[in-house]
Protein backbone atom coordinates (compact mmCIF):
# COMPACT_ATOMS: atom_id res chain seq x y z
CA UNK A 1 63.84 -22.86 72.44
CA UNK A 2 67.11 -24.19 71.69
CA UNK A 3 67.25 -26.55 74.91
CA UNK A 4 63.30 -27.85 73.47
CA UNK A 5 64.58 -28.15 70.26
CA UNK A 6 67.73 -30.64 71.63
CA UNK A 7 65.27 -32.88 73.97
CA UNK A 8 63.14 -33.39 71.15
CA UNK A 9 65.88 -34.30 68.51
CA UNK A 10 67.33 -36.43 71.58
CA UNK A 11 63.99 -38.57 71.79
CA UNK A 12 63.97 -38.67 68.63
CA UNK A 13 67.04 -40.52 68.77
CA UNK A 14 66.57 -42.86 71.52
CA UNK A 15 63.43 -44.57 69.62
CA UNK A 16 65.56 -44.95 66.84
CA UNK A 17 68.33 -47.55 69.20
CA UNK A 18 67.82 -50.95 68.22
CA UNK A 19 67.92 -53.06 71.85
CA UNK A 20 68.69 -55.87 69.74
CA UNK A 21 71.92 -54.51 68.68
CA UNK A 22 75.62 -54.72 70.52
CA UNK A 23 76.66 -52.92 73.17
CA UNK A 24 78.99 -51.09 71.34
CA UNK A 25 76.33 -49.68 68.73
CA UNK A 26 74.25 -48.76 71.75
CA UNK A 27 76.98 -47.17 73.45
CA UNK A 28 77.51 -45.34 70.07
CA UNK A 29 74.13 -44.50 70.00
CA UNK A 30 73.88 -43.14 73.28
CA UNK A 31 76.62 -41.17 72.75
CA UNK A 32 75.10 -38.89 69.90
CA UNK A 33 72.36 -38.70 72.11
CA UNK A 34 74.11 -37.14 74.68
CA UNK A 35 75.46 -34.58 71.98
CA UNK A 36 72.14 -33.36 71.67
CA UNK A 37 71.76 -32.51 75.32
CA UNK A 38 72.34 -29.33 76.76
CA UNK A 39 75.38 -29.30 79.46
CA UNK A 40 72.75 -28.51 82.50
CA UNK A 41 70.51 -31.80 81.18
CA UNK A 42 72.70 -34.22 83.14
CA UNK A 43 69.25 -35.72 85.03
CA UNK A 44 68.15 -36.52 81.12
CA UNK A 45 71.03 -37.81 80.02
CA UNK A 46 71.64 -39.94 82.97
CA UNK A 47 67.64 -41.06 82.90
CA UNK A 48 68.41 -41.70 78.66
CA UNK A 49 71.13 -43.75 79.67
CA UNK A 50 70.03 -45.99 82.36
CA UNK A 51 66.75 -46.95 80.19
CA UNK A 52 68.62 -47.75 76.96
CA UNK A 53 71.09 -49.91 78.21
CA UNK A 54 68.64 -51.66 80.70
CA UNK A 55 66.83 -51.99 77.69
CA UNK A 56 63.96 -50.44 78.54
CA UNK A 57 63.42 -53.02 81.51
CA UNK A 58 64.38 -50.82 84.19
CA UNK A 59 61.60 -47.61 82.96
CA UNK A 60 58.87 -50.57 82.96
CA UNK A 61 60.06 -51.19 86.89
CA UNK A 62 59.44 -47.65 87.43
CA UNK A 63 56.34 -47.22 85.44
CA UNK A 64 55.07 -50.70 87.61
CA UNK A 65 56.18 -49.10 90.55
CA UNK A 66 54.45 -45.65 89.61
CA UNK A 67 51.25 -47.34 88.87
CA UNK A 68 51.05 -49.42 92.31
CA UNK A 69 51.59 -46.22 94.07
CA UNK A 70 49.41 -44.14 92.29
CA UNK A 71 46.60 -46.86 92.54
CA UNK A 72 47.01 -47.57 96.35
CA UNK A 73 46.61 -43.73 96.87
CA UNK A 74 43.36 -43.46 94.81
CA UNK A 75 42.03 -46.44 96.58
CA UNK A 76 42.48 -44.82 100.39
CA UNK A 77 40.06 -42.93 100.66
CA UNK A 78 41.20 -40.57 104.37
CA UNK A 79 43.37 -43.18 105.76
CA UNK A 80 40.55 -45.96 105.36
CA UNK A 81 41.77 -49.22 103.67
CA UNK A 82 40.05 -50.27 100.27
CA UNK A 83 37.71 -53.38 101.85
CA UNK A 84 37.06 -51.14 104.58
CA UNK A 85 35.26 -48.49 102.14
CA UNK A 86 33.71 -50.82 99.94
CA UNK A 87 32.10 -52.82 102.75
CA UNK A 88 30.86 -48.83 103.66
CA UNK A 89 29.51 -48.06 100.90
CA UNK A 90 27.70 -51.78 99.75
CA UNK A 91 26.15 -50.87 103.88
CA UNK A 92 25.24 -47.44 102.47
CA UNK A 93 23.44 -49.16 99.51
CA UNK A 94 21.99 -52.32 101.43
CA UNK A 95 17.83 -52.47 101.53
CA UNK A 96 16.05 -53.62 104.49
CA UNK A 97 14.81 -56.95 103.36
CA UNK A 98 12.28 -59.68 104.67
CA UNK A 99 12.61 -63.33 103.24
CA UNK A 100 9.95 -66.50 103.82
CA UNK A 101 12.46 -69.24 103.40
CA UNK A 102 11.15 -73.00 104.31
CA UNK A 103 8.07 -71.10 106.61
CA UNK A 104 10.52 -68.99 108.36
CA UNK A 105 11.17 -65.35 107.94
CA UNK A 106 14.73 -64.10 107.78
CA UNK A 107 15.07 -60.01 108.03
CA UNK A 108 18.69 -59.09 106.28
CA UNK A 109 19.77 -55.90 104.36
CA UNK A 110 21.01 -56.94 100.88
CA UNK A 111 21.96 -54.87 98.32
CA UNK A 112 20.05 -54.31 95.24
CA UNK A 113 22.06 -56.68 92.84
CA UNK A 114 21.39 -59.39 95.44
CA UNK A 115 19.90 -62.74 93.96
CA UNK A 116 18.23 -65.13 95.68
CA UNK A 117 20.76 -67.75 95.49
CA UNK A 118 23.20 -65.72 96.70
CA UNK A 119 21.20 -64.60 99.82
CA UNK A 120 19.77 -68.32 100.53
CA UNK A 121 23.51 -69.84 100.12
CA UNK A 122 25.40 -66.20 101.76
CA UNK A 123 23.45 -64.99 104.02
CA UNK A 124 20.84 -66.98 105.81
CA UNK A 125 23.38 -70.91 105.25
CA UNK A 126 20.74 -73.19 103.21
CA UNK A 127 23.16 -73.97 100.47
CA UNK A 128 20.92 -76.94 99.32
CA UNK A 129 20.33 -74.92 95.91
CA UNK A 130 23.82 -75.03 94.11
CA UNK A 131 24.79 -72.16 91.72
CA UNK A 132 26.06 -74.09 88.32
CA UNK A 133 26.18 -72.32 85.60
CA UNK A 134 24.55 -68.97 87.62
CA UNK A 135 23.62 -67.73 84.10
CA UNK A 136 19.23 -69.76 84.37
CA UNK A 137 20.24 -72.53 82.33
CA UNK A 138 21.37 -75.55 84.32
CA UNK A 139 18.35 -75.38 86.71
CA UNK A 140 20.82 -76.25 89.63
CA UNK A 141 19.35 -73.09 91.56
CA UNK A 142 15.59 -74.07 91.40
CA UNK A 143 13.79 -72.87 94.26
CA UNK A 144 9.86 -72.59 94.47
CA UNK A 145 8.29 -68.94 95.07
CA UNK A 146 4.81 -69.64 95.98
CA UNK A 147 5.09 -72.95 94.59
CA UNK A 148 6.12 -71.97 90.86
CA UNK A 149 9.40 -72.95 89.82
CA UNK A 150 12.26 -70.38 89.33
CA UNK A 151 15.90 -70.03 88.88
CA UNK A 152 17.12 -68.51 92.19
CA UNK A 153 20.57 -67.32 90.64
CA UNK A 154 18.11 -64.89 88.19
CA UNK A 155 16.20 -63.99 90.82
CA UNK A 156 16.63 -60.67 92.91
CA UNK A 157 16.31 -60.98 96.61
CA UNK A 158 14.04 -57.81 96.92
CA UNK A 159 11.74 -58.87 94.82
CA UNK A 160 10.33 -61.85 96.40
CA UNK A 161 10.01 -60.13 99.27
CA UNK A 162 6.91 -61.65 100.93
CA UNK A 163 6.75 -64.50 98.78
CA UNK A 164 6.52 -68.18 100.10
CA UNK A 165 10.45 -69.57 99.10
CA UNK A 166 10.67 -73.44 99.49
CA UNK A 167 14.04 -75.10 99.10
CA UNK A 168 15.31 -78.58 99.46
CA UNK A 169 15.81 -77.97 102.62
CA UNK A 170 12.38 -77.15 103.47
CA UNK A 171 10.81 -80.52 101.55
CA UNK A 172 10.73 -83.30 104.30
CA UNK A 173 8.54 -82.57 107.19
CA UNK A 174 11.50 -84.29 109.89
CA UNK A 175 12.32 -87.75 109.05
CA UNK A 176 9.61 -88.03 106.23
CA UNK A 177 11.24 -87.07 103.21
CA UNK A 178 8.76 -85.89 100.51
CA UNK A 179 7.26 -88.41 98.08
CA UNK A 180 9.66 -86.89 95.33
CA UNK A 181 12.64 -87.09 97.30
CA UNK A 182 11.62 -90.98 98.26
CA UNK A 183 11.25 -91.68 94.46
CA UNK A 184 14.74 -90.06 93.30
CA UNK A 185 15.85 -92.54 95.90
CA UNK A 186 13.72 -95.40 94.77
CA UNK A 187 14.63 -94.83 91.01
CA UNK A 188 18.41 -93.51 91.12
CA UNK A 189 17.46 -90.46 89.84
CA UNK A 190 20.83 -89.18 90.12
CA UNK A 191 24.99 -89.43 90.67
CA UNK A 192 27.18 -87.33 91.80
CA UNK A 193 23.93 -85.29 93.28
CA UNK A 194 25.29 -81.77 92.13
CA UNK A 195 22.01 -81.02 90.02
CA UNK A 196 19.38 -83.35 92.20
CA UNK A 197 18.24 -80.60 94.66
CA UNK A 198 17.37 -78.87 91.93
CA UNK A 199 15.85 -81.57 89.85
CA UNK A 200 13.92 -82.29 93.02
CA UNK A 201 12.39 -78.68 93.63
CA UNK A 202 11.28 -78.43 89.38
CA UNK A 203 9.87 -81.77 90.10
CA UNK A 204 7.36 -80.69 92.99
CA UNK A 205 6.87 -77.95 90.97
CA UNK A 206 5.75 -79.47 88.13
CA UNK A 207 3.27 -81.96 90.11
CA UNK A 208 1.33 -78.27 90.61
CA UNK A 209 1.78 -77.04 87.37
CA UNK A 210 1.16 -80.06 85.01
CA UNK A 211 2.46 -80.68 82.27
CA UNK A 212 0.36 -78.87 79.06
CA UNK A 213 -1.13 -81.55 76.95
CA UNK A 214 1.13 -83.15 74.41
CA UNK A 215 4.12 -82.53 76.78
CA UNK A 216 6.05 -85.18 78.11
CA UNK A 217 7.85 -85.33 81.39
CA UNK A 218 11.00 -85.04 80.11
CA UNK A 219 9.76 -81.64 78.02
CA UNK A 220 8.72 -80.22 81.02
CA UNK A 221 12.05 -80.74 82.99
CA UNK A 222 14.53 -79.48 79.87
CA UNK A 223 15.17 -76.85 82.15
CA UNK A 224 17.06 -78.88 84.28
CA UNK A 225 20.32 -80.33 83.18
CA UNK A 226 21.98 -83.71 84.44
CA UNK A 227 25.52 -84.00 83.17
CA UNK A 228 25.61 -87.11 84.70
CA UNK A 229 22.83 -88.17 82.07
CA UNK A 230 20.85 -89.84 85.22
CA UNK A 231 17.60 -88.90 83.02
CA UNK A 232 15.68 -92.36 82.68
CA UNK A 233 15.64 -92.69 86.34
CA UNK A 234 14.76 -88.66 86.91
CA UNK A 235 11.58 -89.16 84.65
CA UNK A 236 11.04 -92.59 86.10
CA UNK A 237 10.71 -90.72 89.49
CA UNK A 238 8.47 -88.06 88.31
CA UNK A 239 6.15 -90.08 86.11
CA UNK A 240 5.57 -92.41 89.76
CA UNK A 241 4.70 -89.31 91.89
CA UNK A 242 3.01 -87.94 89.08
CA UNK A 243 0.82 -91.27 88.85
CA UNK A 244 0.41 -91.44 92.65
CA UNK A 245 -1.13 -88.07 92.90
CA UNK A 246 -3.52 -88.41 89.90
């Protein structure tokens, strides 16, 4: 009791030292501490000492040092390294999956969370579709999914399984590039290109879909952001295909 009652009095102590102070008021300091400690507490006093006149910069080393440890030994999980089990367990939680990309079908196992931006661009290598703001509202990701318009970073992989995916990959038939594609050309319907594939793909899109009456073009493509503020020349390509096709 009398040994509890002296390490508590002597912590009590050490919060009070001001690191800000000099040496010798420290050293003062440290010293009534140690009057507090019981003759067999040498470890203590030795630890209380060390920390104070560090000031405090040596226990955060240990604590640092503590917490790696502590952490790396959590994370190994029977000798096996950290990337080594999560790579096991996102396998253990992948779903056999079947994607119709472009008219050919691509059989990968993706994990639920999975979009399908991610798998186009990740795991089958058409990174025509470009993840901007990945959040639906820069359009960069459109894709078609049976020919309506969606944004692919939204989208989960496994659930367009069996649906028709068309990127800009899969617009030209060889040479020919599609009549949109032609008219973005024609009408320098863009700059640095970052957003056109996926101004392109809303654009086919919307030749299925119309636009509802009282709509204009450039309604029906707000969900597709230009930065580059190539607009007059994005609806100028539209309204021509558009025109052509009626």
């Amino acid at each position: 009791m009398k040994r509890e009652a002296g390490s508590a009095e002597a912590d009590s102590t050490a919060e009070a030292v001001d690191f800000q102070q000099s040496p010798e008021v420290v050293n003062d300091k440290i010293e009534e501490t140690d009057n507090f400690l019981s003759d067999d507490g040498e470890a203590r006093r030795l630890f209380l000492k060390q920390s104070l006149i560090a000031g405090g910069g040596l226990a955060a080393a240990n604590l640092l040092l503590n917490y790696e440890s502590t952490t790396q030994a959590q994370t190994m999980l029977a000798g096996v390294p950290v990337s080594q089990t999560a790579t096991q367990m996102a396998s253990m939680n992948a779903l056999p999956v079947t994607l119709k990309v472009n008219g050919k079908a691509y059989r990968l196992m993706l994990e639920p969370q999975v979009t399908v931006l991610d798998a186009l661009r990740e795991r089958i290598g058409l990174t025509g579709s470009k993840k901007g703001c990945d959040r639906g509202q820069c359009g960069a990701c459109t894709v078609l999914a049976d020919g309506q318009r969606i944004n692919s970073c939204l989208a989960l992989a496994a659930a367009y399984e069996g649906k028709e995916i068309t990127t800009i990959e899969g617009l030209a038939k060889g040479e020919e590039l599609h009549p949109m594609q032609a008219a973005f050309i024609k009408h320098d319907g863009f700059q640095c290109g970052y957003c056109t594939s996926g101004q392109i793909m809303s654009a086919v899109g919307l030749l299925k879909e119309g636009c509802p009456p009282g709509m204009t073009v450039r309604e029906c493509m707000s969900g597709n952001i230009c930065r580059c503020g190539a607009y007059p020349g994005i609806v100028a390509a539209v309204e021509e295909v558009r025109g052509a096709k009626a």
